[in-house]
PDB file of N, CA and C in Angstrom:
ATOM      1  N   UNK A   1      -2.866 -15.714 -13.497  1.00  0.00           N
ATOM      2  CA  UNK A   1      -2.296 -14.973 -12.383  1.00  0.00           C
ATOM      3  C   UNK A   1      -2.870 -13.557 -12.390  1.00  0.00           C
ATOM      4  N   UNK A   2      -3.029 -13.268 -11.095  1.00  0.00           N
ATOM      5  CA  UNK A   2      -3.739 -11.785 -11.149  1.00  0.00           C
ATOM      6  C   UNK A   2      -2.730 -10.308 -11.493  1.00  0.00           C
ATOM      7  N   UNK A   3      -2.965  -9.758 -12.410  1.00  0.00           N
ATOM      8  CA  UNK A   3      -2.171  -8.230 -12.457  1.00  0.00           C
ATOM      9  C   UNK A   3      -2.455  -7.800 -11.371  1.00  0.00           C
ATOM     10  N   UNK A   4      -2.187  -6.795 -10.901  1.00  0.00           N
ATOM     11  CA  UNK A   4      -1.909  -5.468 -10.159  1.00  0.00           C
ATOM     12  C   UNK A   4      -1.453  -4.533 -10.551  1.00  0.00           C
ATOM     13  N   UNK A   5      -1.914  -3.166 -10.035  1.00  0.00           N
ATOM     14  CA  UNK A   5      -1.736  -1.742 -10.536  1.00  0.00           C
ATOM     15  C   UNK A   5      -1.681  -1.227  -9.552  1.00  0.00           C
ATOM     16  N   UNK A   6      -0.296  -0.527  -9.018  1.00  0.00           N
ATOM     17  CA  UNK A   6      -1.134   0.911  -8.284  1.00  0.00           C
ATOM     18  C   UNK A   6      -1.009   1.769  -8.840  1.00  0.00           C
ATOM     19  N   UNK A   7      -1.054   2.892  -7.641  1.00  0.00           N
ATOM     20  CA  UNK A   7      -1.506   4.302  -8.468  1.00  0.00           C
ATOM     21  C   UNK A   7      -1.444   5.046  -7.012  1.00  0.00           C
ATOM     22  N   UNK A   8      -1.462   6.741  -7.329  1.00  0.00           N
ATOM     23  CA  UNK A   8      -1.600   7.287  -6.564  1.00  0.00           C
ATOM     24  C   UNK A   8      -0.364   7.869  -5.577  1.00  0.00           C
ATOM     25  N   UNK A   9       1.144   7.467  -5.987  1.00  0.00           N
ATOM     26  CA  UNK A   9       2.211   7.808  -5.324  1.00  0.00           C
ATOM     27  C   UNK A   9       2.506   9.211  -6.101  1.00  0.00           C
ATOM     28  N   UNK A  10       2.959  10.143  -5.495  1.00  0.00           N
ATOM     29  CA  UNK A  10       3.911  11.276  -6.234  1.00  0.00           C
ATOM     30  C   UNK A  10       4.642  12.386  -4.914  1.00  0.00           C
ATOM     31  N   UNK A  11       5.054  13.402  -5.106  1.00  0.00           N
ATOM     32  CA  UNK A  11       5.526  13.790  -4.526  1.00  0.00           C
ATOM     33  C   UNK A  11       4.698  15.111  -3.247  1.00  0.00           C
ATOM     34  N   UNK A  12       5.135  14.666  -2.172  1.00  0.00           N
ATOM     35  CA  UNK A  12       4.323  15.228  -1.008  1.00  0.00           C
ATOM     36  C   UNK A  12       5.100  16.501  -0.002  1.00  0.00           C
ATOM     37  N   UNK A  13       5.062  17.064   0.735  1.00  0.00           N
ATOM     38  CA  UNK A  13       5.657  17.918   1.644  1.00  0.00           C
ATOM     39  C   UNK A  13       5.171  17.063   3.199  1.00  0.00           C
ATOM     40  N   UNK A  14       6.138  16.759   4.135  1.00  0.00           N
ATOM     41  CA  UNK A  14       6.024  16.272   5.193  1.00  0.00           C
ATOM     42  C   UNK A  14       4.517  16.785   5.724  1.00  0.00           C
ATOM     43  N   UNK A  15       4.016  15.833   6.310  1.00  0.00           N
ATOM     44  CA  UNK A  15       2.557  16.008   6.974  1.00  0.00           C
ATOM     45  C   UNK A  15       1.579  16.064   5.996  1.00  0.00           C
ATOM     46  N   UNK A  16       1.902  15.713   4.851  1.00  0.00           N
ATOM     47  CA  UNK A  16       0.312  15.558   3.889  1.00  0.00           C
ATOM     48  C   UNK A  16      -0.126  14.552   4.060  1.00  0.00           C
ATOM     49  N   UNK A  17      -0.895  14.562   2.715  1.00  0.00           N
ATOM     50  CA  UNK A  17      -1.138  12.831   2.796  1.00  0.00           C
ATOM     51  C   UNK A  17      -1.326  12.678   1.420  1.00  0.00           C
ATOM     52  N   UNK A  18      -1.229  11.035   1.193  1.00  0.00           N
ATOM     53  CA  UNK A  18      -1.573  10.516   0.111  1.00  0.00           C
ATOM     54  C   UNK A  18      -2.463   9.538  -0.062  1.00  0.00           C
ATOM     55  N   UNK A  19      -3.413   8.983  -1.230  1.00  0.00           N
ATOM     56  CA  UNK A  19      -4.006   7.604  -0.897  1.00  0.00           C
ATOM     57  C   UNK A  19      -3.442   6.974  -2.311  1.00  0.00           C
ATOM     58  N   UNK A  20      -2.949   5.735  -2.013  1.00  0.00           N
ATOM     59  CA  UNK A  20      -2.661   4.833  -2.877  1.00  0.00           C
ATOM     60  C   UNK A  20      -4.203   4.064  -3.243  1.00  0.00           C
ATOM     61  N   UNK A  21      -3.819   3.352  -4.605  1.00  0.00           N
ATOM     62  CA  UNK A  21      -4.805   2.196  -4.931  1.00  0.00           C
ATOM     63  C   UNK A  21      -3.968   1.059  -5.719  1.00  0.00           C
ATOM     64  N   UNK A  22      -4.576   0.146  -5.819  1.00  0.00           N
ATOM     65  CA  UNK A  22      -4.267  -0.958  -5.990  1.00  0.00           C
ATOM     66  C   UNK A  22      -5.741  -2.080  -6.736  1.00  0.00           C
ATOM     67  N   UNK A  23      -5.014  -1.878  -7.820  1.00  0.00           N
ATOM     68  CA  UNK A  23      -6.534  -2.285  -8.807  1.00  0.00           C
ATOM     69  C   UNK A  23      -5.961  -3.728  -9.072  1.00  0.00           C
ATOM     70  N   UNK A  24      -6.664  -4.827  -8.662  1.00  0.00           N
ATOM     71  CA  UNK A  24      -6.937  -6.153  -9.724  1.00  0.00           C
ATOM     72  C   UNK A  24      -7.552  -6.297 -10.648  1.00  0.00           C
ATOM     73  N   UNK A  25      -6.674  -7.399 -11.862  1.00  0.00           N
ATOM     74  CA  UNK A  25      -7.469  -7.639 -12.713  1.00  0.00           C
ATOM     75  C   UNK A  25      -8.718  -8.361 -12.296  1.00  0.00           C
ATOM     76  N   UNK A  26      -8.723  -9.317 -11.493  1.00  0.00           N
ATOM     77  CA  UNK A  26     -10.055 -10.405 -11.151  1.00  0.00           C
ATOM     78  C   UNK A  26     -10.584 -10.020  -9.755  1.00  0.00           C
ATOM     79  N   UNK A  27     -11.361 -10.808  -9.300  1.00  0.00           N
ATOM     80  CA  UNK A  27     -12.076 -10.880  -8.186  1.00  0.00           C
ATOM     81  C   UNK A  27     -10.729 -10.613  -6.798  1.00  0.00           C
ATOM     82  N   UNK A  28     -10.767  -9.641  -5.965  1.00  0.00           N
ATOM     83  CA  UNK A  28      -9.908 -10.271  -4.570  1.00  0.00           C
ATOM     84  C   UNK A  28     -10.631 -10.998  -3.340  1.00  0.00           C
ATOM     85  N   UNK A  29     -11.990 -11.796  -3.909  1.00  0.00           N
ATOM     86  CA  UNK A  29     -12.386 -12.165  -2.597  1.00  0.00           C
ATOM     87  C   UNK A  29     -12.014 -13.365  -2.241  1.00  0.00           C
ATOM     88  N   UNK A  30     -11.256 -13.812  -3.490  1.00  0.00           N
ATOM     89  CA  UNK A  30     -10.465 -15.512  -3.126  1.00  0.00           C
ATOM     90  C   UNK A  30      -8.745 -14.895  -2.305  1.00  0.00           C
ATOM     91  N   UNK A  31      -8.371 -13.786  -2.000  1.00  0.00           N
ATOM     92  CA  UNK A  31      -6.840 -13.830  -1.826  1.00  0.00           C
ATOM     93  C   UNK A  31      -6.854 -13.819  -0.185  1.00  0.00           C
ATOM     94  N   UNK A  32      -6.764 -14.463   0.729  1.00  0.00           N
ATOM     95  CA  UNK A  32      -6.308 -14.804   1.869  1.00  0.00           C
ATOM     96  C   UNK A  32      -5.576 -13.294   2.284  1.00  0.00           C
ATOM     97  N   UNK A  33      -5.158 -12.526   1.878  1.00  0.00           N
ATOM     98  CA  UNK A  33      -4.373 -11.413   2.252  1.00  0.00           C
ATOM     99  C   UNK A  33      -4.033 -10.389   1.439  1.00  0.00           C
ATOM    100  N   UNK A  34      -4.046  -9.237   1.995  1.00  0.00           N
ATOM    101  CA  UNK A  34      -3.680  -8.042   0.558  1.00  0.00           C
ATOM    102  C   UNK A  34      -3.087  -7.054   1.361  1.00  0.00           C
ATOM    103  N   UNK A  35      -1.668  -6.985   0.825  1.00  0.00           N
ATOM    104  CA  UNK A  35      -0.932  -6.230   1.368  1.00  0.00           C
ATOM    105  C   UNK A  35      -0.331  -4.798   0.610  1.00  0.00           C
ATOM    106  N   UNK A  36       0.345  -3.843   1.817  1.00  0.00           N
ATOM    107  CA  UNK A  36       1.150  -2.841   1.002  1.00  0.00           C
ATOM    108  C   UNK A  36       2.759  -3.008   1.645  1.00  0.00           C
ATOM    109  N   UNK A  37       3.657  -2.784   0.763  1.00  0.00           N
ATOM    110  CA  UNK A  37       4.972  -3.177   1.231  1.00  0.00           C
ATOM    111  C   UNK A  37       5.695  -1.666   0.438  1.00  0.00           C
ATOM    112  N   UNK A  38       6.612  -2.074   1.401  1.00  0.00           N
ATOM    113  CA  UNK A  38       7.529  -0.564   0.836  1.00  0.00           C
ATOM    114  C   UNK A  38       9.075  -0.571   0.565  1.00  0.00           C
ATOM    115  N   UNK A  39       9.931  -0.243  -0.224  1.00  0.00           N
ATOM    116  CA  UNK A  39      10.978  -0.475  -0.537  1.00  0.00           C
ATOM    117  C   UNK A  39      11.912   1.263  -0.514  1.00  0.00           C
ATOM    118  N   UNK A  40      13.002   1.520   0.375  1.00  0.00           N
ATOM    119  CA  UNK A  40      13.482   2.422   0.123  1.00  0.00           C
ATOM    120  C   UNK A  40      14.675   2.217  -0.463  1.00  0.00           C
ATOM    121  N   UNK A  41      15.645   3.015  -0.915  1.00  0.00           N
ATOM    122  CA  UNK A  41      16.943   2.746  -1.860  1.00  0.00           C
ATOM    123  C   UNK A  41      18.192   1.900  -1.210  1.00  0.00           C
ATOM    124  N   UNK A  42      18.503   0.876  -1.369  1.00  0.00           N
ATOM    125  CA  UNK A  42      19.224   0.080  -0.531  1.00  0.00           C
ATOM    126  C   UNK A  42      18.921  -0.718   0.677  1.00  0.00           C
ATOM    127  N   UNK A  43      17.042  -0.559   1.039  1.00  0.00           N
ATOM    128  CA  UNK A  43      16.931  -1.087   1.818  1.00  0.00           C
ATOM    129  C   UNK A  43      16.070  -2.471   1.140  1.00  0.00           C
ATOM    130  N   UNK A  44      15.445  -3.122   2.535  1.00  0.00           N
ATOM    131  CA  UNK A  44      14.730  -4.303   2.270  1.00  0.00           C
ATOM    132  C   UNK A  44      13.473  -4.030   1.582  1.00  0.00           C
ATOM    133  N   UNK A  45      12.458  -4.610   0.928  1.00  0.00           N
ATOM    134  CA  UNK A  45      11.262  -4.318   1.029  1.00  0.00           C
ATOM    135  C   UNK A  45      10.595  -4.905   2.207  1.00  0.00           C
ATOM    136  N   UNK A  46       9.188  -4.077   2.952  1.00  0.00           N
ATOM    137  CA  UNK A  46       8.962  -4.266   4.022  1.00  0.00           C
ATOM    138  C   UNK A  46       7.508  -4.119   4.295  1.00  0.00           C
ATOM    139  N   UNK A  47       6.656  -5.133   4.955  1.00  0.00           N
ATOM    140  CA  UNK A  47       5.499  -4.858   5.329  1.00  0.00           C
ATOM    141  C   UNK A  47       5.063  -3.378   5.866  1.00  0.00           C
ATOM    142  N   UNK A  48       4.256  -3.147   4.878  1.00  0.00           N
ATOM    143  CA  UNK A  48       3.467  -1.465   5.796  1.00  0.00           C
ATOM    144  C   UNK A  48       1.935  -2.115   6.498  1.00  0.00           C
ATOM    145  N   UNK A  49       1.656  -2.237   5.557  1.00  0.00           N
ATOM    146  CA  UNK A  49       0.398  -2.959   6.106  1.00  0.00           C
ATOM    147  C   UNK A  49      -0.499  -3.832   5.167  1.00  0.00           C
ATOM    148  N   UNK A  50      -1.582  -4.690   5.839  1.00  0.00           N
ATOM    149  CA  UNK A  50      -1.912  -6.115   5.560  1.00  0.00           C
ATOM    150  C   UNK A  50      -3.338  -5.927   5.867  1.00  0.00           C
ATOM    151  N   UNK A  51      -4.412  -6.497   4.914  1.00  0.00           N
ATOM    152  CA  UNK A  51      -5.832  -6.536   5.417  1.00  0.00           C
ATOM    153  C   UNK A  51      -5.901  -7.442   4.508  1.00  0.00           C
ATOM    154  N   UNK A  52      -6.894  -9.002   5.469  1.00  0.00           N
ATOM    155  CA  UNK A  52      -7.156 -10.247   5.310  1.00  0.00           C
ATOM    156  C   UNK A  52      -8.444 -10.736   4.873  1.00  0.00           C
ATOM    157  N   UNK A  53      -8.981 -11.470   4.742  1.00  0.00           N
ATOM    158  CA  UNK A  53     -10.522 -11.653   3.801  1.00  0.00           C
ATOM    159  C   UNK A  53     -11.361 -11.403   4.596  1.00  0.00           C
ATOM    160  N   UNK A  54     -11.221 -11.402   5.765  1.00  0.00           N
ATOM    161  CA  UNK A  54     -11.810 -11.279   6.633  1.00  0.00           C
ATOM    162  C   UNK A  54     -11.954  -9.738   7.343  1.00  0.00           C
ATOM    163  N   UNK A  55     -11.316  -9.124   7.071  1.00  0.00           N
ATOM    164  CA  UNK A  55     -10.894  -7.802   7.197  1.00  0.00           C
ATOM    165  C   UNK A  55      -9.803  -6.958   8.189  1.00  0.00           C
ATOM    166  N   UNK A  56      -9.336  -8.470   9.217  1.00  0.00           N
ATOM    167  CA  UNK A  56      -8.704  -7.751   9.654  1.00  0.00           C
ATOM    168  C   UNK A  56      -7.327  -7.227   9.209  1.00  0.00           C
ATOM    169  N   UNK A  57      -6.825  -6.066  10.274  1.00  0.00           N
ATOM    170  CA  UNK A  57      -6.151  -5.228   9.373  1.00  0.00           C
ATOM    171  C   UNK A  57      -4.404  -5.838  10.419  1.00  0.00           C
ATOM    172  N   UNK A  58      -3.521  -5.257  10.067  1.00  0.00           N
ATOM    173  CA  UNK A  58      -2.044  -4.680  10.393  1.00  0.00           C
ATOM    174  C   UNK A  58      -1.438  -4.103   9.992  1.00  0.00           C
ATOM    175  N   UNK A  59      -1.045  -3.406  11.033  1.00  0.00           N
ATOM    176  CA  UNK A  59       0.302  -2.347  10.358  1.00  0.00           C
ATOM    177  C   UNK A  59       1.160  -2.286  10.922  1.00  0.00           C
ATOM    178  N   UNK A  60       2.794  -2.009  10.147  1.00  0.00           N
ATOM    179  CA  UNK A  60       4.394  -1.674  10.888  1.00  0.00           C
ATOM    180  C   UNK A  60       3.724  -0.781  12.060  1.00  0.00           C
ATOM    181  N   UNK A  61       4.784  -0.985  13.034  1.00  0.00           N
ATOM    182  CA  UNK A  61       4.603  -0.145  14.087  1.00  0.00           C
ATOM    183  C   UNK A  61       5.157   1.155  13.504  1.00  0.00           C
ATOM    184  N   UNK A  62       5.710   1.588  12.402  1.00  0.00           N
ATOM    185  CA  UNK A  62       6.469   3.110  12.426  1.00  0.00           C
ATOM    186  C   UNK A  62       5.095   3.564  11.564  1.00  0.00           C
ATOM    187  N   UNK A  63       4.088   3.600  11.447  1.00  0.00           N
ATOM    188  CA  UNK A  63       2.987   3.741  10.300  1.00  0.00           C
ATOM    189  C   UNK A  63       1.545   3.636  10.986  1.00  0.00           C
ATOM    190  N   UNK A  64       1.865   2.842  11.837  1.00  0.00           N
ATOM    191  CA  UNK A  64       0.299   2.941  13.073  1.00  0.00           C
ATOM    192  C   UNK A  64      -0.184   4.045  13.562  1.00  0.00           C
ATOM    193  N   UNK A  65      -1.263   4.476  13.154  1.00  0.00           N
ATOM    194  CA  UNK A  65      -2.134   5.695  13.508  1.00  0.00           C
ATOM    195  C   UNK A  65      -1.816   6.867  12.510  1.00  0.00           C
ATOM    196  N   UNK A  66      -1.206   6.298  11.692  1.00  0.00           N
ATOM    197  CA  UNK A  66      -1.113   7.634  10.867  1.00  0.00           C
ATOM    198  C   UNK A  66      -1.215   6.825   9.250  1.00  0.00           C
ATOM    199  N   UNK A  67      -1.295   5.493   9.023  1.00  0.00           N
ATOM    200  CA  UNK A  67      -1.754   5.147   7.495  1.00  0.00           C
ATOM    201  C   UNK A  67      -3.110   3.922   7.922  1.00  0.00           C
ATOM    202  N   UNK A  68      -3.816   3.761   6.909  1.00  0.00           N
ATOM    203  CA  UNK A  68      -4.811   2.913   6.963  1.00  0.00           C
ATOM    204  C   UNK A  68      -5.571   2.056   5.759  1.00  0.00           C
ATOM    205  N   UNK A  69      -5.247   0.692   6.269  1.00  0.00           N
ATOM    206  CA  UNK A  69      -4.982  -0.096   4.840  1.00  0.00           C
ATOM    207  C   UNK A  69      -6.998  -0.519   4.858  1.00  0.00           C
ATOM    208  N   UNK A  70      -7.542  -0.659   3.408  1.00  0.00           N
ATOM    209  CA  UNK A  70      -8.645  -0.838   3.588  1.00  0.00           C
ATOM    210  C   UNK A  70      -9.424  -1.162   2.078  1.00  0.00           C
ATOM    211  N   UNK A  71     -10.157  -2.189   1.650  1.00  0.00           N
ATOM    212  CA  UNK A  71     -10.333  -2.789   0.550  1.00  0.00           C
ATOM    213  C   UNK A  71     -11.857  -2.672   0.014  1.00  0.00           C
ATOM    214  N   UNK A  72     -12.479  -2.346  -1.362  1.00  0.00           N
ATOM    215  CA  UNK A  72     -13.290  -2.184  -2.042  1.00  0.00           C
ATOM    216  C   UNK A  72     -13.921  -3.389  -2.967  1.00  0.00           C
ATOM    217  N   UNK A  73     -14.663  -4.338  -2.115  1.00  0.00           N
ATOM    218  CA  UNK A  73     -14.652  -5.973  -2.993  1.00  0.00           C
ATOM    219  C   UNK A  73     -14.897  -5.353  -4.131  1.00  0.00           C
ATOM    220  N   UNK A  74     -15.994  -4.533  -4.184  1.00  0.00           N
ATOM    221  CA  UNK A  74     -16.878  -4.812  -5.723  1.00  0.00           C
ATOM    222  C   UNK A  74     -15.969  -3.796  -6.592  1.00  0.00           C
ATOM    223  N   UNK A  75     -15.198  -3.179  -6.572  1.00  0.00           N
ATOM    224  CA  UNK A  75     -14.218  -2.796  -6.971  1.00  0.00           C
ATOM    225  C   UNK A  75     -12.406  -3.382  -7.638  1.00  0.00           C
ATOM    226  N   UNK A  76     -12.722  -4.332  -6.856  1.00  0.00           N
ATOM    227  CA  UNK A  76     -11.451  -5.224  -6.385  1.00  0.00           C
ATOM    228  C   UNK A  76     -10.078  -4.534  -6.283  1.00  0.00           C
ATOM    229  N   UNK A  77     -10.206  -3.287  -6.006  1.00  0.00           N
ATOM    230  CA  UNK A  77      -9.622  -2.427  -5.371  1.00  0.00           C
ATOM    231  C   UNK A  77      -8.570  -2.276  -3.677  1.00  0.00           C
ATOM    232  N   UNK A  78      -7.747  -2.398  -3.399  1.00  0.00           N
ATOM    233  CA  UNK A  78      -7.316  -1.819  -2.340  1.00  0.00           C
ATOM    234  C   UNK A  78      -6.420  -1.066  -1.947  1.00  0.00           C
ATOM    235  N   UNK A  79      -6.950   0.271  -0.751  1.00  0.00           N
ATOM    236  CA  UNK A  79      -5.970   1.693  -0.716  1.00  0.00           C
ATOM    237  C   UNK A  79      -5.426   1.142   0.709  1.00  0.00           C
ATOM    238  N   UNK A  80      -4.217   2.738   0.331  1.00  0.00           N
ATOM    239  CA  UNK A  80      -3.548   2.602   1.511  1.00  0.00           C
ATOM    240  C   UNK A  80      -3.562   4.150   1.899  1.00  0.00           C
ATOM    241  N   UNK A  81      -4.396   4.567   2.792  1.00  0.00           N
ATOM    242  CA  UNK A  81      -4.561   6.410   3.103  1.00  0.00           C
ATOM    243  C   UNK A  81      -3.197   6.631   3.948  1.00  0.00           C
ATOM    244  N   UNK A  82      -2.529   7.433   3.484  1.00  0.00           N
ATOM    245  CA  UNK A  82      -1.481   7.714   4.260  1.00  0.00           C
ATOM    246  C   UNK A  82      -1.036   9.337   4.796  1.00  0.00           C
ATOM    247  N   UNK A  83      -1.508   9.280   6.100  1.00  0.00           N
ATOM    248  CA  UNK A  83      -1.670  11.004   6.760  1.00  0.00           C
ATOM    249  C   UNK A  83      -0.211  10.845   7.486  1.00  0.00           C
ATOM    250  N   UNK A  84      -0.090  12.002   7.479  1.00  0.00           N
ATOM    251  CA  UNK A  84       0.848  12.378   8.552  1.00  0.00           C
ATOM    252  C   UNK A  84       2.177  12.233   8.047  1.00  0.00           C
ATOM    253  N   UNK A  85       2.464  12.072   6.721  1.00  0.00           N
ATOM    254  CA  UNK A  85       3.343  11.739   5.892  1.00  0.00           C
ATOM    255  C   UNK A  85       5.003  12.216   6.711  1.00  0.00           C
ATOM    256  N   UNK A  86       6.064  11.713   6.381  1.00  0.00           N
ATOM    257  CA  UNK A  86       7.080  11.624   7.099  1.00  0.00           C
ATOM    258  C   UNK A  86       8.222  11.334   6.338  1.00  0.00           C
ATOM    259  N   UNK A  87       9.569  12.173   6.166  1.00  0.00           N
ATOM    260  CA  UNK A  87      10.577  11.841   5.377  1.00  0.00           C
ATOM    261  C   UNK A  87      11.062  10.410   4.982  1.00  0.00           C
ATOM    262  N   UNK A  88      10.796  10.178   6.170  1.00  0.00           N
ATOM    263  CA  UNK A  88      10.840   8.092   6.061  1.00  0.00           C
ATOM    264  C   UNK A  88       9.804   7.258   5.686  1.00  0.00           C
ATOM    265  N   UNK A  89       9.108   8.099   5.380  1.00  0.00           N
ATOM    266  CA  UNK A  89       7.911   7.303   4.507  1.00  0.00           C
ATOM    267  C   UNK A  89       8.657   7.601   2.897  1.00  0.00           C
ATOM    268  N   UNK A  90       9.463   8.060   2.785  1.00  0.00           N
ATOM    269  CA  UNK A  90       9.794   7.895   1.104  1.00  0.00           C
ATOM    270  C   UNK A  90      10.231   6.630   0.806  1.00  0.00           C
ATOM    271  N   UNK A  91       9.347   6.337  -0.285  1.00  0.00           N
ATOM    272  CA  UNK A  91       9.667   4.946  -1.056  1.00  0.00           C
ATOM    273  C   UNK A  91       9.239   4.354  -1.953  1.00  0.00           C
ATOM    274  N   UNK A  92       9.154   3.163  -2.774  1.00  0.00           N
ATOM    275  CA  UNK A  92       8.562   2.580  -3.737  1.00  0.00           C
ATOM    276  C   UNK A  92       7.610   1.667  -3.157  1.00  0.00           C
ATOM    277  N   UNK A  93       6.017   1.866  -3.138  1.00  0.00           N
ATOM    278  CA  UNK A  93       5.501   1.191  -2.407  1.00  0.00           C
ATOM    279  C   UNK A  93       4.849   0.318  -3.376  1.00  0.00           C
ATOM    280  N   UNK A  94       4.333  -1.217  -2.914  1.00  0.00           N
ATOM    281  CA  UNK A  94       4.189  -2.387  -3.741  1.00  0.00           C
ATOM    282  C   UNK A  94       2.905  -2.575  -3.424  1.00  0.00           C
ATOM    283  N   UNK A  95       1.823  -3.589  -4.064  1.00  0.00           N
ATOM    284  CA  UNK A  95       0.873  -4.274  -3.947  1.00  0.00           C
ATOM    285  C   UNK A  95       1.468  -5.575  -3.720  1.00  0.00           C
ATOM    286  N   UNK A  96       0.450  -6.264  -3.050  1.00  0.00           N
ATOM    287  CA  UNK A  96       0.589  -7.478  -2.790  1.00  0.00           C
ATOM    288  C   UNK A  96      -0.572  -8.753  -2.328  1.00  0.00           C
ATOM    289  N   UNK A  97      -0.765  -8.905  -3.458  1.00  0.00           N
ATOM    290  CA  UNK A  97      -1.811 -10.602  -3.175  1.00  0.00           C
ATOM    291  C   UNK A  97      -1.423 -12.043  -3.334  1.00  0.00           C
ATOM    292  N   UNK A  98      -1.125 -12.510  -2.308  1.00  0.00           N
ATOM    293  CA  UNK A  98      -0.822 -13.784  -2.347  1.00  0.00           C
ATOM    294  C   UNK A  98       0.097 -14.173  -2.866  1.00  0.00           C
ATOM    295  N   UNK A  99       1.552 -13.251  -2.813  1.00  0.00           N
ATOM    296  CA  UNK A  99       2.503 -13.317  -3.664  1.00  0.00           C
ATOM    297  C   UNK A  99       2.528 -13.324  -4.957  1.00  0.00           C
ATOM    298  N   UNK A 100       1.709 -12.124  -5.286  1.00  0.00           N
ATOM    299  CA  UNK A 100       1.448 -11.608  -6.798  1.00  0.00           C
ATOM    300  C   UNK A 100       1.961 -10.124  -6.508  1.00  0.00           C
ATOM    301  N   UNK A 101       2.902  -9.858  -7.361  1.00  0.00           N
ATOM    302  CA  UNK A 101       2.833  -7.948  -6.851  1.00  0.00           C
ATOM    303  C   UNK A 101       2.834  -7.112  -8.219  1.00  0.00           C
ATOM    304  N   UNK A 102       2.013  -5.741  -7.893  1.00  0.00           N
ATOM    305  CA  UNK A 102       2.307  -5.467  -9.015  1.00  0.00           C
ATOM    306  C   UNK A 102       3.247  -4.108  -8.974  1.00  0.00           C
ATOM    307  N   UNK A 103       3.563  -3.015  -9.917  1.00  0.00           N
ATOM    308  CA  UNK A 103       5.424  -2.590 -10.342  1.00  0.00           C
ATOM    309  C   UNK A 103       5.601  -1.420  -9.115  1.00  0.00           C
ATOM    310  N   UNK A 104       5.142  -1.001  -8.506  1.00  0.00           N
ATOM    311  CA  UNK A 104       4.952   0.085  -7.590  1.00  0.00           C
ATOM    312  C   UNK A 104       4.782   0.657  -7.816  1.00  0.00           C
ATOM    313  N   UNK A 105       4.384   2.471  -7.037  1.00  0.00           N
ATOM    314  CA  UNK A 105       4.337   3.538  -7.073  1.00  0.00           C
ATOM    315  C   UNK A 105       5.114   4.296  -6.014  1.00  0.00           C
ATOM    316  N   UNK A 106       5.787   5.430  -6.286  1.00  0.00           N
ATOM    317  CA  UNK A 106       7.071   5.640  -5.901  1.00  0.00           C
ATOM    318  C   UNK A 106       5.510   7.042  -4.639  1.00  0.00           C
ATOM    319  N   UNK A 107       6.544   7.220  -3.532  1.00  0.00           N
ATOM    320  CA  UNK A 107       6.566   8.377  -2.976  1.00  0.00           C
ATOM    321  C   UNK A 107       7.527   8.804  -2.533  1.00  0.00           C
ATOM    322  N   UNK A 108       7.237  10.165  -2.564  1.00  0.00           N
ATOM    323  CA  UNK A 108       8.541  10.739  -2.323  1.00  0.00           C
ATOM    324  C   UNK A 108       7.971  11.654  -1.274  1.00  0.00           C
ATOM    325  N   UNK A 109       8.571  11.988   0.526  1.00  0.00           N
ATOM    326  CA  UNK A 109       7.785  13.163   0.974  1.00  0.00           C
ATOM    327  C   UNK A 109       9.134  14.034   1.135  1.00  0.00           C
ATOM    328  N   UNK A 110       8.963  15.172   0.521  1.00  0.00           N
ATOM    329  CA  UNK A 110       9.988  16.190   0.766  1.00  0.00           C
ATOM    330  C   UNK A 110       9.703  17.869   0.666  1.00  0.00           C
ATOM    331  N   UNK A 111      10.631  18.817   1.725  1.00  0.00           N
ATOM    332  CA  UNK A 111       9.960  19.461   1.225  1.00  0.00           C
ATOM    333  C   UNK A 111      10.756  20.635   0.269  1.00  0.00           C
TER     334      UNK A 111
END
């Protein structure tokens, strides 16, 4: 089963930005999908956004035009650039391949 790592969450002031990563142990050119999901305190965890082997991308509508999900084969790497940062963007955000996840990385935007 593949690990996952991210990286790259910490604490922001509204309107920055951050870039997450998301390191595999093995190859991601076999995973059908690679996602970022987000979890705030009492809530659900929740699709942010999704890029497919193919490359195409999606994102939540509250996150469109202001984050951008995007993957590094030979790396087996994938970020999530996140501008325009927003109090409701605070959360524990997840990796996700093929229903493999790995432990999160927290953001927090405050100021």
């Amino acid at each position: 089963q593949v690990q996952l790592v991210e990286s790259g969450g910490g604490l922001v002031q509204p309107g920055g930005s951050l870039r997450l990563s998301c390191a595999a142990s093995g190859s991601i050119l076999s995973f059908n999908a690679l996602g970022w999901y987000r979890q705030a305190p009492g809530k659900e965890r929740r699709l942010v956004a999704q890029i497919t082997s193919s490359g195409s991308t999606d994102y939540a509508d509250s996150v469109k035009g202001r984050f951008t999900i995007s993957r590094d084969n030979a790396k087996n790497t994938v970020y999530l650039q996140m501008n325009s940062l927003k109090p409701e963007d605070t959360a524990a955000y997840y990796c996700n391949a093929d229903g493999s996840w790995g432990q999160g990385t927290q953001v927090t935007v405050s100021s």
